[in-house]
C-alpha atoms as a PDB file:
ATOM      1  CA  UNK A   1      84.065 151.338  29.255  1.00  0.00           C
ATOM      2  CA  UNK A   2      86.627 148.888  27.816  1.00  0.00           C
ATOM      3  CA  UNK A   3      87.681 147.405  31.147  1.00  0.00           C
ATOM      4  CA  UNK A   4      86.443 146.805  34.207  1.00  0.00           C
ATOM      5  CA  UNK A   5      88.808 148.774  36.920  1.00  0.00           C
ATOM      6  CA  UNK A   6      89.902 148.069  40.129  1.00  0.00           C
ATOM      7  CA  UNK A   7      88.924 149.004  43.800  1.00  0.00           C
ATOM      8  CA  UNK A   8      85.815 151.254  41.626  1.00  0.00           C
ATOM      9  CA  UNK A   9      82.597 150.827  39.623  1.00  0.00           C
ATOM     10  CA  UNK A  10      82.108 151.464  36.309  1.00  0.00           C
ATOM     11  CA  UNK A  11      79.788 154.341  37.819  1.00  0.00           C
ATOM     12  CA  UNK A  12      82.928 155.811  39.803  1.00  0.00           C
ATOM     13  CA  UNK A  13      85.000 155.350  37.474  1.00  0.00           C
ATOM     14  CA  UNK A  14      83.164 157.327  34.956  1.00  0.00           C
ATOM     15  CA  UNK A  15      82.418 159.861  38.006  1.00  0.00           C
ATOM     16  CA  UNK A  16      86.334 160.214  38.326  1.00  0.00           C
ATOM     17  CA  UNK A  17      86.560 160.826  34.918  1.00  0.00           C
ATOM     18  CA  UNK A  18      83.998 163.583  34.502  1.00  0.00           C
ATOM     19  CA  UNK A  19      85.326 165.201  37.785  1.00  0.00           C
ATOM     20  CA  UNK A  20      88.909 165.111  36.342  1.00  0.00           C
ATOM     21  CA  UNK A  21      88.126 166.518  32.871  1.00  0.00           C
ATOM     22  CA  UNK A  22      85.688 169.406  34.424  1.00  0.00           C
ATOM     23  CA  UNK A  23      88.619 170.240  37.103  1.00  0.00           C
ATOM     24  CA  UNK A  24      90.918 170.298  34.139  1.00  0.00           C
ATOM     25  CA  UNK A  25      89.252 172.803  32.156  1.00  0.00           C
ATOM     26  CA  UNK A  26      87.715 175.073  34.564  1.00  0.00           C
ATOM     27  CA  UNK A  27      88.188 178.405  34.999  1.00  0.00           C
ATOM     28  CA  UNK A  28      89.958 178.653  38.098  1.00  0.00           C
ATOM     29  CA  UNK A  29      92.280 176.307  36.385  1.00  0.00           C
ATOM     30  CA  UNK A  30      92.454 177.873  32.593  1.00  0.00           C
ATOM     31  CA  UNK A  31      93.728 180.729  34.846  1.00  0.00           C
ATOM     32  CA  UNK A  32      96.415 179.115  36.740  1.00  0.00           C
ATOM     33  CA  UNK A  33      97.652 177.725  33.412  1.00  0.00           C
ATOM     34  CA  UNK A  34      98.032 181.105  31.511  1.00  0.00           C
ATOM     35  CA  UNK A  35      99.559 181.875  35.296  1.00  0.00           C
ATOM     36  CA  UNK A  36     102.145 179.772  34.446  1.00  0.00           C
ATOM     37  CA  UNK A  37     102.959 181.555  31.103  1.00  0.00           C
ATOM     38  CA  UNK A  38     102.782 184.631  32.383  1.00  0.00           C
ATOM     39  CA  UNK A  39     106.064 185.920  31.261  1.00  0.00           C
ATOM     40  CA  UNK A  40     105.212 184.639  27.318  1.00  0.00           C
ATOM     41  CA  UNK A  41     104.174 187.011  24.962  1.00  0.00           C
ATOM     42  CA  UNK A  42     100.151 187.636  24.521  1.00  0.00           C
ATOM     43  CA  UNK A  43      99.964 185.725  21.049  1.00  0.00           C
ATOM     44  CA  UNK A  44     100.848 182.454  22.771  1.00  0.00           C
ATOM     45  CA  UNK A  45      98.775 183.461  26.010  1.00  0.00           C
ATOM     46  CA  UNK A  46      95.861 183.653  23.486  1.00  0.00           C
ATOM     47  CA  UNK A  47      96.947 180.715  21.545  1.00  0.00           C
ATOM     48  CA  UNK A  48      97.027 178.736  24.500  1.00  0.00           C
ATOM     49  CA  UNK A  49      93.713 179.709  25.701  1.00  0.00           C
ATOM     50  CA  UNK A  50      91.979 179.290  22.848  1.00  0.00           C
ATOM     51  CA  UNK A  51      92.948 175.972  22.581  1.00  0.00           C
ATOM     52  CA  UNK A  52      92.078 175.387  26.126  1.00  0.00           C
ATOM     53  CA  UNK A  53      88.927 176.285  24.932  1.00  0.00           C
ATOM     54  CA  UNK A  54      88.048 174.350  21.793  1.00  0.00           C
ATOM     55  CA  UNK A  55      90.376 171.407  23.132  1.00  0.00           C
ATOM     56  CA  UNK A  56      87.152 171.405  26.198  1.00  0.00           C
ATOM     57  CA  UNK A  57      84.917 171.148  23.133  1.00  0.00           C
ATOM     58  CA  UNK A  58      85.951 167.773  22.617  1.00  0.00           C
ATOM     59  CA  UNK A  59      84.802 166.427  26.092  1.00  0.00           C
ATOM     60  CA  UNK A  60      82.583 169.013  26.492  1.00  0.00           C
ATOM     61  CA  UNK A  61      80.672 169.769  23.708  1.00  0.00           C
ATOM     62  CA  UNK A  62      79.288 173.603  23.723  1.00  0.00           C
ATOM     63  CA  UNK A  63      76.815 173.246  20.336  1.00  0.00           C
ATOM     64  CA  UNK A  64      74.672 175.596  20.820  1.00  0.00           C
ATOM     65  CA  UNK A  65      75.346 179.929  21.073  1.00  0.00           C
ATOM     66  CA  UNK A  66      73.766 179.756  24.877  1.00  0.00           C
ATOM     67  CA  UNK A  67      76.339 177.320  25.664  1.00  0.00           C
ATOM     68  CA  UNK A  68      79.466 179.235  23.960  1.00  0.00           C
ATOM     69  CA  UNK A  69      77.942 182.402  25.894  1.00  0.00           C
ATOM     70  CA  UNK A  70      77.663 180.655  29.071  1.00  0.00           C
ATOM     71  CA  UNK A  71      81.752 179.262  28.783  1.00  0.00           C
ATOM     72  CA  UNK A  72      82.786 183.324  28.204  1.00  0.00           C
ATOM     73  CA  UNK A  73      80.466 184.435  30.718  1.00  0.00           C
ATOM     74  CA  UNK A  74      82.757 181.764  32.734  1.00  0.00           C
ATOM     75  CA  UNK A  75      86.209 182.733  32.035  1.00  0.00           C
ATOM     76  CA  UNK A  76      85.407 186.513  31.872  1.00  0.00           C
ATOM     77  CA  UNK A  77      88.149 187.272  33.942  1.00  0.00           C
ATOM     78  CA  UNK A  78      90.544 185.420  31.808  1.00  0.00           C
ATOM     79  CA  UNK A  79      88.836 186.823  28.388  1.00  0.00           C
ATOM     80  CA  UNK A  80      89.126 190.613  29.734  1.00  0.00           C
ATOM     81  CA  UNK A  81      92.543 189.905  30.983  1.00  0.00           C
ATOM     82  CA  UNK A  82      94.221 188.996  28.123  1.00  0.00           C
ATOM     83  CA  UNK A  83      92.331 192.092  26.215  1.00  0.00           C
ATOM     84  CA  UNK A  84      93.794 194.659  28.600  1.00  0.00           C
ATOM     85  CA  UNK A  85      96.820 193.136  27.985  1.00  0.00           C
ATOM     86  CA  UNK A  86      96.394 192.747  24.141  1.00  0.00           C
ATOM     87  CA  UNK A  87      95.478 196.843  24.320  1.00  0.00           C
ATOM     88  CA  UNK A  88      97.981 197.925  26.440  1.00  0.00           C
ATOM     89  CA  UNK A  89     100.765 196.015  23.945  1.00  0.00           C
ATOM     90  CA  UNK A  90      99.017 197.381  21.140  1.00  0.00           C
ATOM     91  CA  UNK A  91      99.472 201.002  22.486  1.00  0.00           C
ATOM     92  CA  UNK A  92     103.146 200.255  23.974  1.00  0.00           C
ATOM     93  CA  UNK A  93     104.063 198.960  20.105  1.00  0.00           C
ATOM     94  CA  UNK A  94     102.316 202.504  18.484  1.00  0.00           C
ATOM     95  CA  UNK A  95     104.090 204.945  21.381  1.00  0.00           C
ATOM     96  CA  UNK A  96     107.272 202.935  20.258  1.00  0.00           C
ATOM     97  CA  UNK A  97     107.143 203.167  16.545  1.00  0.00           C
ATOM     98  CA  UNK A  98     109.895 205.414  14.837  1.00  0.00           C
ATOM     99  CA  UNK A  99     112.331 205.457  18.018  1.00  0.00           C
ATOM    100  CA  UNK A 100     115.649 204.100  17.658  1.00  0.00           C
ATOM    101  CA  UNK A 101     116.623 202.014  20.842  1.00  0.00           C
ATOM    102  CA  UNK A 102     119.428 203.374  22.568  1.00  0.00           C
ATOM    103  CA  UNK A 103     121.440 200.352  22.134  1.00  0.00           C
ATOM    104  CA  UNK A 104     121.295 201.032  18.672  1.00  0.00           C
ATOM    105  CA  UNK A 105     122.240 204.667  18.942  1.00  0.00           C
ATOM    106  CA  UNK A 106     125.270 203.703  21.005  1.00  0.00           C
ATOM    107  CA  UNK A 107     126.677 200.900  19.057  1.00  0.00           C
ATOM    108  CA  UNK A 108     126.431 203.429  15.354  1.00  0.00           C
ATOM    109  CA  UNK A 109     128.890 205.904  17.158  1.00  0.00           C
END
């Protein structure tokens, strides 16, 4: 530690710090954050939770294949979330292609 803090040990103080950073990056809370974007388009809601995820790496290292099994086994929820929402784009974009919006239609005549 390169100070000393206040009103804490070192020990707490590195206790706070592990608490904070595990709270941060949690599932309950990578889920309130794509929460929050909700209303983005599913590139960035990937984007963004991808980054959660490798951005953990740094404080968190996952080295090994058990542990990068064990962090999807975590955020499941999230991970099968954003691939029903991924497919269900997919399929609106596919049903979509070839028709001419009706704005379009309107404004030619």
């Amino acid at each position: 530690m390169a100070h000393t803090p206040k009103k804490m040990t070192i020990e707490e103080a590195k206790e706070e710090v592990k608490y904070a950073w595990s709270n941060s990056y949690s599932p309950e809370r990578n889920a309130q954050a794509l929460e929050a974007i909700k209303n983005e388009a599913i590139q960035f809601k990937i984007s963004h939770f991808v980054s959660r995820m490798f951005f953990r790496g740094i404080y968190f290292p996952q080295m090994r294949r058990r542990e990068w099994l064990m962090l999807c086994y975590q955020n499941r929820k999230i991970i099968f979330g954003l691939i029903k929402e991924g497919f269900a784009t997919w399929r609106r974009s596919r049903k979509n292609r070839g028709k001419v919006p009706t704005e379009a239609v309107q404004t030619a005549q």
